[in-house]
Every structure is written in C-alpha cells, then in structure tokens.
PDB file of N, CA and C in Angstrom:
ATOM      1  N   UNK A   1      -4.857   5.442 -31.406  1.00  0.00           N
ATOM      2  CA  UNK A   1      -6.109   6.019 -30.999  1.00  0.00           C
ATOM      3  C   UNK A   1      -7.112   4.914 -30.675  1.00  0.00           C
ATOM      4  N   UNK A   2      -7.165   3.962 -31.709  1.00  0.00           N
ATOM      5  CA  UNK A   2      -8.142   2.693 -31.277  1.00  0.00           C
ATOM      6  C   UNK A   2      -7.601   1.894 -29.954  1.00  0.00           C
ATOM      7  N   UNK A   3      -6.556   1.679 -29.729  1.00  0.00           N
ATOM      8  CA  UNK A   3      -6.033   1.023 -28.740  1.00  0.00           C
ATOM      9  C   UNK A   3      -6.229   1.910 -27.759  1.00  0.00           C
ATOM     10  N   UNK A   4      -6.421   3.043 -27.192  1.00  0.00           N
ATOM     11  CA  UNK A   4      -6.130   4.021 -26.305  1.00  0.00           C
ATOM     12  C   UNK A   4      -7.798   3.816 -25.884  1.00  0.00           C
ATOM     13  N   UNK A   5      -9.076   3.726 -26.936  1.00  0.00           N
ATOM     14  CA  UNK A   5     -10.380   3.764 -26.510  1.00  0.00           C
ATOM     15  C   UNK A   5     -10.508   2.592 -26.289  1.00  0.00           C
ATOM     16  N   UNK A   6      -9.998   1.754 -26.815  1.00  0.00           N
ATOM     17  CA  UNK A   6     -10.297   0.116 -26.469  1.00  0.00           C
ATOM     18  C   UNK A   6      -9.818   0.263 -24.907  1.00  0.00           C
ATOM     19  N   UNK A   7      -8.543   0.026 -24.938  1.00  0.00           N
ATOM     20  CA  UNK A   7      -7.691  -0.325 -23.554  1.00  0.00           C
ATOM     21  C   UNK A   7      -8.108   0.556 -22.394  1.00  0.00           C
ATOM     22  N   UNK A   8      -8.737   1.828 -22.673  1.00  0.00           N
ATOM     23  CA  UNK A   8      -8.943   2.859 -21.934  1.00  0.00           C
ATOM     24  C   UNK A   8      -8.041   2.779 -21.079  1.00  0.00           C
ATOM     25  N   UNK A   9      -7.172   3.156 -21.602  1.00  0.00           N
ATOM     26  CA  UNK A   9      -5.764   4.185 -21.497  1.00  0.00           C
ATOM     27  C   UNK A   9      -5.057   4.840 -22.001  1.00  0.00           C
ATOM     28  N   UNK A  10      -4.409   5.884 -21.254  1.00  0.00           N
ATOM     29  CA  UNK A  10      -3.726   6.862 -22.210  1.00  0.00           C
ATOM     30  C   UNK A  10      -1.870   6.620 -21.942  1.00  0.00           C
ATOM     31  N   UNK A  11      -1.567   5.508 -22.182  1.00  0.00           N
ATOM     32  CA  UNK A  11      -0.080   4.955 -22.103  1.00  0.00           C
ATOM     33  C   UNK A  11       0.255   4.861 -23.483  1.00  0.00           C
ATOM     34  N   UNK A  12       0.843   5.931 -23.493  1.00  0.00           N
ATOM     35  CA  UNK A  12       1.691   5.956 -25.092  1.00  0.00           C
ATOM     36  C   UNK A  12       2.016   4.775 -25.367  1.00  0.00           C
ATOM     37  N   UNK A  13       3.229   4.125 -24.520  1.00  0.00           N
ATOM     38  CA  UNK A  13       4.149   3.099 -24.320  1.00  0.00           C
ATOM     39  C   UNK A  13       3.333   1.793 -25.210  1.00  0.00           C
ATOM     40  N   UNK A  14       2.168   1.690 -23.941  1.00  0.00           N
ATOM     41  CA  UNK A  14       1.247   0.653 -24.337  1.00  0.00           C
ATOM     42  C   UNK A  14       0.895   0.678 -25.780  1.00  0.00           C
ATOM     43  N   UNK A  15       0.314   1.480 -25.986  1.00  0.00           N
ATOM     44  CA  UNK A  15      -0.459   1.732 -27.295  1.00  0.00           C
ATOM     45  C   UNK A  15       0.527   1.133 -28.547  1.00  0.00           C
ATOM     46  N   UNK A  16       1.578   2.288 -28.386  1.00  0.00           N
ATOM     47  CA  UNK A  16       2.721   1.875 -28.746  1.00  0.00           C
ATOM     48  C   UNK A  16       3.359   0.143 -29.768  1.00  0.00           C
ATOM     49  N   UNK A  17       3.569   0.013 -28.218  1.00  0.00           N
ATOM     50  CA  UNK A  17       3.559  -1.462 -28.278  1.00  0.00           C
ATOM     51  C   UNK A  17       2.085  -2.863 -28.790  1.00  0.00           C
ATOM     52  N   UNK A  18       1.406  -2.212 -28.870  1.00  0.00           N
ATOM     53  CA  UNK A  18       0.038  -3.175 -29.286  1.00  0.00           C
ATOM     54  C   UNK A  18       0.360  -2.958 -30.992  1.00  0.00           C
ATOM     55  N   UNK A  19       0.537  -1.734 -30.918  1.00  0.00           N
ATOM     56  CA  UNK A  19       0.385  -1.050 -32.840  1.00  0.00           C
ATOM     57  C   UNK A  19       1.499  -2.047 -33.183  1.00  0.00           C
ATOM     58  N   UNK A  20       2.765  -1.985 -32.640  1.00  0.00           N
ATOM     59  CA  UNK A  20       3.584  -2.689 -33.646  1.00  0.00           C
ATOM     60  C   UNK A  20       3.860  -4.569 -33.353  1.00  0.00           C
ATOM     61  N   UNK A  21       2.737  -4.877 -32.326  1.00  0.00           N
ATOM     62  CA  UNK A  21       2.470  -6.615 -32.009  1.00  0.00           C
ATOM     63  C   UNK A  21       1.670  -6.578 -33.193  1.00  0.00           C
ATOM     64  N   UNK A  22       0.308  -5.686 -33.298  1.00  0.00           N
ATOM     65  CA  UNK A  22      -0.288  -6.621 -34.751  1.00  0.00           C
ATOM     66  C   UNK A  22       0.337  -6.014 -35.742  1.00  0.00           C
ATOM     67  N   UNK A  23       1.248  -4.820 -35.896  1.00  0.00           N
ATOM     68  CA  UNK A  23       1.936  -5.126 -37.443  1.00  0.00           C
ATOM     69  C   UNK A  23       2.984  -6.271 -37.708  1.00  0.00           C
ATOM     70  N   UNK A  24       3.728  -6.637 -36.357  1.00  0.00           N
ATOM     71  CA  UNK A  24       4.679  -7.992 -37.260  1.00  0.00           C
ATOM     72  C   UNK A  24       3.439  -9.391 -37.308  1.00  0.00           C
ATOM     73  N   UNK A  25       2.604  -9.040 -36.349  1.00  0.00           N
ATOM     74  CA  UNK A  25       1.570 -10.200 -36.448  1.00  0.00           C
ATOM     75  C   UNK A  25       1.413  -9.873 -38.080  1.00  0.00           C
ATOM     76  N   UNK A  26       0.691  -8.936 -38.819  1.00  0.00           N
ATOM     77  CA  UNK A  26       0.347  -9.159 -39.701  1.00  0.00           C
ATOM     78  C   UNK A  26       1.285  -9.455 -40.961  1.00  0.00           C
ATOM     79  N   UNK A  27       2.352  -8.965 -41.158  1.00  0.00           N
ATOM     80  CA  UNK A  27       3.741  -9.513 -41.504  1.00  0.00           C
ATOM     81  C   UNK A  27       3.886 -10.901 -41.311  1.00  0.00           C
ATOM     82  N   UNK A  28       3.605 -11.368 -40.544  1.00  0.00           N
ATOM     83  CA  UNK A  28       3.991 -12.688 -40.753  1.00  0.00           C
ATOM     84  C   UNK A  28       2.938 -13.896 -41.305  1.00  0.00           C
ATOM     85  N   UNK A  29       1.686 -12.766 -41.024  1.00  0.00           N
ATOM     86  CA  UNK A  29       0.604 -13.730 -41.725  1.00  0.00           C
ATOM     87  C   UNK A  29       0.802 -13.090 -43.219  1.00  0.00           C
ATOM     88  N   UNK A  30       1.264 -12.098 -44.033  1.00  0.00           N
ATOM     89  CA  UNK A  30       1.518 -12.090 -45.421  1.00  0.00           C
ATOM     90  C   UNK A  30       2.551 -12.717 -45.955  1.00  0.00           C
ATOM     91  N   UNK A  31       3.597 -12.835 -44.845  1.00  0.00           N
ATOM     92  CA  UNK A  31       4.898 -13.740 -45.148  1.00  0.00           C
ATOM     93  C   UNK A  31       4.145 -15.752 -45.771  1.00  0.00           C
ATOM     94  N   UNK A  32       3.604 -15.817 -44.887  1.00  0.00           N
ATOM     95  CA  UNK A  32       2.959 -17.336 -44.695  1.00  0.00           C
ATOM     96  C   UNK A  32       2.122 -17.204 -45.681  1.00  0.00           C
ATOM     97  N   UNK A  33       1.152 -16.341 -46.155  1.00  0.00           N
ATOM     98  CA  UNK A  33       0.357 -16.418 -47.141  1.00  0.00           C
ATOM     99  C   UNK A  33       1.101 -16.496 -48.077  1.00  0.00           C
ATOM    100  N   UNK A  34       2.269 -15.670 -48.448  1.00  0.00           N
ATOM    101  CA  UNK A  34       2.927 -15.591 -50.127  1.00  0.00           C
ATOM    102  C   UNK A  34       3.928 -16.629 -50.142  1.00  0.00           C
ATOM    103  N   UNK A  35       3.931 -17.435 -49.177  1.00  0.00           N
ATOM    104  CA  UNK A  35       4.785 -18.665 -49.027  1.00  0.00           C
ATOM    105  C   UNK A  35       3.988 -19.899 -49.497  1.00  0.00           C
ATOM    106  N   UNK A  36       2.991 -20.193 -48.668  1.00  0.00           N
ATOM    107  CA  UNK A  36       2.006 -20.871 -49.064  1.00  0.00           C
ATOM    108  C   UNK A  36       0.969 -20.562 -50.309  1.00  0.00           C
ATOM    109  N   UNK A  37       1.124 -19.376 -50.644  1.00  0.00           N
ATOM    110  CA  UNK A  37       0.388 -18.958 -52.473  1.00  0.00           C
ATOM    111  C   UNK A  37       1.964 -19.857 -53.490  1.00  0.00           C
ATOM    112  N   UNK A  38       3.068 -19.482 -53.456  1.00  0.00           N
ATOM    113  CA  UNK A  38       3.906 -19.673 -54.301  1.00  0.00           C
ATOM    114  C   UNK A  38       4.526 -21.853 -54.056  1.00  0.00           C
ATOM    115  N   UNK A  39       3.574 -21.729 -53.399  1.00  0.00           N
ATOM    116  CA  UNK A  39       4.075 -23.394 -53.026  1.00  0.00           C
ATOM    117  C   UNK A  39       2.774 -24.037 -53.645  1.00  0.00           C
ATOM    118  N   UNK A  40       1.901 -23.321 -53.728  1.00  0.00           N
ATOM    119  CA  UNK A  40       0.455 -24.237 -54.937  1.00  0.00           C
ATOM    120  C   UNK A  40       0.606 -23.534 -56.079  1.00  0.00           C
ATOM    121  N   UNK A  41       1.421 -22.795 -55.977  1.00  0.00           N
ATOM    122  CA  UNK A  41       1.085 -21.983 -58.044  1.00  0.00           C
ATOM    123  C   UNK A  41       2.153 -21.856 -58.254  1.00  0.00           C
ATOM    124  N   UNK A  42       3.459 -22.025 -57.502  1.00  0.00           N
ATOM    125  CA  UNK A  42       5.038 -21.582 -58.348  1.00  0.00           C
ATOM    126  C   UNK A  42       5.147 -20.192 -59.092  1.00  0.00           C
ATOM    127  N   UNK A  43       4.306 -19.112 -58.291  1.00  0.00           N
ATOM    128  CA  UNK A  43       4.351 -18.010 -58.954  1.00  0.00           C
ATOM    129  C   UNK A  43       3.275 -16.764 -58.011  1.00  0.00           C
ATOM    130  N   UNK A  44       3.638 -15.745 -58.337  1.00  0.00           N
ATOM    131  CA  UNK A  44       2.454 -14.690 -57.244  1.00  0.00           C
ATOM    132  C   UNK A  44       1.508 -14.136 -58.107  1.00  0.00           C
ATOM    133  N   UNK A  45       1.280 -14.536 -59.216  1.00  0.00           N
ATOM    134  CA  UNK A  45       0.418 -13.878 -60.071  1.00  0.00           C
ATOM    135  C   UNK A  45      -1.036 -13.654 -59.141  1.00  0.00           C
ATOM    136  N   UNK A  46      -1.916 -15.006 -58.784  1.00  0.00           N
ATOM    137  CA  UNK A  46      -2.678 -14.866 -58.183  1.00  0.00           C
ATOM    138  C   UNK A  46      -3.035 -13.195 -56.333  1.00  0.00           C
ATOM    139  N   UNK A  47      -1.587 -13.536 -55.983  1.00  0.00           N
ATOM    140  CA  UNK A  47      -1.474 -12.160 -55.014  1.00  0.00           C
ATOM    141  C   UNK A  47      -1.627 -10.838 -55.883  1.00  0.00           C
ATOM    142  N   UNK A  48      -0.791 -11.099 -56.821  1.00  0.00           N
ATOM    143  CA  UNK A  48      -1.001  -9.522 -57.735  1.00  0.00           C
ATOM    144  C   UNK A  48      -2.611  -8.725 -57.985  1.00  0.00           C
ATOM    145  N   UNK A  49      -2.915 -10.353 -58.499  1.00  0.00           N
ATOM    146  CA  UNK A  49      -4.342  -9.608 -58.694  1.00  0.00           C
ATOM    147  C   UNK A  49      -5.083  -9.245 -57.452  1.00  0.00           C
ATOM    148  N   UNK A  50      -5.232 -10.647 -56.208  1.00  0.00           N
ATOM    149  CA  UNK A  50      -5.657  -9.660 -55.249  1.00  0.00           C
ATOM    150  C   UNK A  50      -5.351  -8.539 -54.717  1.00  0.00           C
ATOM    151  N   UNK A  51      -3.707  -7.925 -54.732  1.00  0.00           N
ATOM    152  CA  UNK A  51      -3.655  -6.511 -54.095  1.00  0.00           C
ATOM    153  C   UNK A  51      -3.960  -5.131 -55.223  1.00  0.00           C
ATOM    154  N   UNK A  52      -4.252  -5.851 -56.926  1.00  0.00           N
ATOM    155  CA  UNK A  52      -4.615  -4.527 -57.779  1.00  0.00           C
ATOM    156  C   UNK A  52      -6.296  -4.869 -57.313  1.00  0.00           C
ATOM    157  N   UNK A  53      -6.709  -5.829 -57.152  1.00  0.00           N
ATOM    158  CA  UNK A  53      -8.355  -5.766 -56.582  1.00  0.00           C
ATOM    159  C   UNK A  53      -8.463  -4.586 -55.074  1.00  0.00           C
ATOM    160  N   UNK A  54      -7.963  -4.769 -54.389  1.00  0.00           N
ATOM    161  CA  UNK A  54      -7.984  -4.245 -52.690  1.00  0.00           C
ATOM    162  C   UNK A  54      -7.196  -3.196 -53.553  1.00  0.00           C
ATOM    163  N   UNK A  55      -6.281  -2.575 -54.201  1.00  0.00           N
ATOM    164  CA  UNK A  55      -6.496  -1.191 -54.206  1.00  0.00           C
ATOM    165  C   UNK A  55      -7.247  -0.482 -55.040  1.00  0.00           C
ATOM    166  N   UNK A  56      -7.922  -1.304 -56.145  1.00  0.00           N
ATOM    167  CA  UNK A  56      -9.127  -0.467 -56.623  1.00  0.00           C
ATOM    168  C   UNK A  56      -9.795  -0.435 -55.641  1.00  0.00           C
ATOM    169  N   UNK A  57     -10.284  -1.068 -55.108  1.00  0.00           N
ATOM    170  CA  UNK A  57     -11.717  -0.906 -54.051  1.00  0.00           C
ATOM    171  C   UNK A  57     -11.564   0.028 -52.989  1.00  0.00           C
ATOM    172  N   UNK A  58     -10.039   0.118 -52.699  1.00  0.00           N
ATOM    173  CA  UNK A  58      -9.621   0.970 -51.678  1.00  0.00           C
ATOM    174  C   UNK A  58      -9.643   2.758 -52.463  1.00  0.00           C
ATOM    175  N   UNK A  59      -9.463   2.973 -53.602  1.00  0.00           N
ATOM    176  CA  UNK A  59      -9.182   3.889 -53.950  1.00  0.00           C
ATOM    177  C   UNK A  59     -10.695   4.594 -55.110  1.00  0.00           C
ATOM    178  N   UNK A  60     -11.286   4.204 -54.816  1.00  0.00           N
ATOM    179  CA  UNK A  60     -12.811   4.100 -54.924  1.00  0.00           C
ATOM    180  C   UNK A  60     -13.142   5.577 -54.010  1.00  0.00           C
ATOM    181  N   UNK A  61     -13.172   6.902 -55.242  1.00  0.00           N
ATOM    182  CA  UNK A  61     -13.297   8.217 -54.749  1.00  0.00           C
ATOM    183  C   UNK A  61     -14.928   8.516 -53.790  1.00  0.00           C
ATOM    184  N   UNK A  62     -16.003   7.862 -54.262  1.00  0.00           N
ATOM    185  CA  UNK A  62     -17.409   8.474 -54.080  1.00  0.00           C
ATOM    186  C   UNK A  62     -17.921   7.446 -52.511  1.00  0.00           C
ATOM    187  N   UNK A  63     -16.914   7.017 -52.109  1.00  0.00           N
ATOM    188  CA  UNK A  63     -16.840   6.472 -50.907  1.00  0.00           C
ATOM    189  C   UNK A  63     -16.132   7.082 -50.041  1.00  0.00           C
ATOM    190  N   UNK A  64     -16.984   7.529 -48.913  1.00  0.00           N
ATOM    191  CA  UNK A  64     -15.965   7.915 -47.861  1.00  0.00           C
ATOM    192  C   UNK A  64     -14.878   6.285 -47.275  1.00  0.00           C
ATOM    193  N   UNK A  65     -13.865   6.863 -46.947  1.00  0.00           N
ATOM    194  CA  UNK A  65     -13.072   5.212 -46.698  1.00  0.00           C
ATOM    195  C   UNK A  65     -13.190   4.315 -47.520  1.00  0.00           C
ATOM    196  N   UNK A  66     -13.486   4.855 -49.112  1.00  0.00           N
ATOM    197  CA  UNK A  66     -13.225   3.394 -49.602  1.00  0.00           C
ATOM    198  C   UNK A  66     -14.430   2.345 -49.986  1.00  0.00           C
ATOM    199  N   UNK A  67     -14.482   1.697 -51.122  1.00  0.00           N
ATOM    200  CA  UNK A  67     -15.171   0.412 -50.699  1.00  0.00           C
ATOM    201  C   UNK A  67     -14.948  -0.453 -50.235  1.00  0.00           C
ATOM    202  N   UNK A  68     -13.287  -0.649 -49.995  1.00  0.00           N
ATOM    203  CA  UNK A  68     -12.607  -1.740 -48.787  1.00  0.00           C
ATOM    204  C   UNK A  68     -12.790  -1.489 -47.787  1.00  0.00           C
ATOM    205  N   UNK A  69     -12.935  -0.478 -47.088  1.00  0.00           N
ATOM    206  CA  UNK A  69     -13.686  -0.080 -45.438  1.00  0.00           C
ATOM    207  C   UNK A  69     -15.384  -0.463 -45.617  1.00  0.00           C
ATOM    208  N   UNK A  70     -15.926   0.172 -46.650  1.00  0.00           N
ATOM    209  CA  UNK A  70     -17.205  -0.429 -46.773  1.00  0.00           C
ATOM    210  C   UNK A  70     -17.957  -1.449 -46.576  1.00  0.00           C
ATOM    211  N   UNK A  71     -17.373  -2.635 -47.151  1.00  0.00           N
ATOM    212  CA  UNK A  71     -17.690  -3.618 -46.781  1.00  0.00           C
ATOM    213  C   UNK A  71     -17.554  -4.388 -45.636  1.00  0.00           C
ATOM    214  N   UNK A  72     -16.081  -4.096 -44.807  1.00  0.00           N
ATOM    215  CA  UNK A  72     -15.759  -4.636 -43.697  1.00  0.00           C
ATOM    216  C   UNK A  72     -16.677  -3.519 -42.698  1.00  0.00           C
ATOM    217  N   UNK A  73     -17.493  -2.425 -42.730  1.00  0.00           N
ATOM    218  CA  UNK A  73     -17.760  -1.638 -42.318  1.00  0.00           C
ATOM    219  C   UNK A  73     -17.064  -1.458 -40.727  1.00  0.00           C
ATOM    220  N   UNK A  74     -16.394  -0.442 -41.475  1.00  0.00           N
ATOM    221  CA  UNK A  74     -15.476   0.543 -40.825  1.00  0.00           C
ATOM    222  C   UNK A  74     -14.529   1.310 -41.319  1.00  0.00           C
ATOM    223  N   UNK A  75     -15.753   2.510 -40.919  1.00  0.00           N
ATOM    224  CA  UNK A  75     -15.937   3.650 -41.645  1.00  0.00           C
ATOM    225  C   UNK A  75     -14.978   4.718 -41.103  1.00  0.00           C
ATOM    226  N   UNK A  76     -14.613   5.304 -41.782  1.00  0.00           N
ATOM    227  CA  UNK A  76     -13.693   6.462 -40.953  1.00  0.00           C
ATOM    228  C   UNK A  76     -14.190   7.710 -41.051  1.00  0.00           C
ATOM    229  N   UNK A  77     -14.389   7.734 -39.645  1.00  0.00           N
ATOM    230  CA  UNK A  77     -14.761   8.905 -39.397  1.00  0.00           C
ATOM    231  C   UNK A  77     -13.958  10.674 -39.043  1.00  0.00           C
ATOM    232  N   UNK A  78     -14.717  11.344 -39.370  1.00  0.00           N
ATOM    233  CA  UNK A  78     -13.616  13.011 -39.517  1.00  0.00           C
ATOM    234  C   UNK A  78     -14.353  13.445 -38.435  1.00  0.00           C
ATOM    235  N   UNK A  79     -13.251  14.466 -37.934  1.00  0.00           N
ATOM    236  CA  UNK A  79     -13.373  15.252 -36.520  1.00  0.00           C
ATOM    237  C   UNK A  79     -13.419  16.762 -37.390  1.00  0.00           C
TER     238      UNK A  79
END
C-alpha cells in the first residue's frame, strides 16, 4: 500500500517486488548487526534486551500503534 502511494502505481508486480528488496535488505542488516554484536560481546545478551525493550514499547495498549510507532512517528492509521 505504501509503495503503491509512493510509486504512484498500481503494479502489483512492482510493489511486490520493492516489499521483499527491503525485507532481505533488512535481513541482512540484522544478520550483520548480530554478527558484529557477538564479535564485541561473545554473546547476544545485549540483542535480547533490545528486542524485549522494542516489544514492550511496541505492545504498549493506550497507544494507538504503539510507543515504537510513536516515537518514530508513524502512526497507523484506520479506515
């Protein structure tokens, strides 16, 4: 849907294809991060805590979207 108002187009295909360029993009930047976390600490403890941090904040009821959308503001909006 964001790609379709961005690109202003309605090419499935396209869209498609953008959604899953930035998911291995982002895959590979968590790959490189937990590579480079476990090569200064010999351990993921430090990741743990950031992803139980990002899902409290994410799961934060009296927020619409979250306080992890909050802050990055971007908000999700209902139709």
């Amino acid at each position: 849907m964001l790609a379709g108002e961005t690109l202003k187009t309605e090419s499935i295909g396209l869209q498609t294809g953008i959604l899953l360029l930035f998911h291995q993009l982002g895959g590979v930047g968590a790959a490189l991060a937990g590579g480079i976390n476990y090569d200064l600490f010999q351990n993921y403890q430090v990741l743990l805590l950031i992803n139980i941090g990002l899902s409290l904040g994410t799961a934060v009821r009296d927020r619409p979207g979250g306080l992890f959308l909050q802050l990055f503001h971007m908000p999700i909006t209902r139709r």
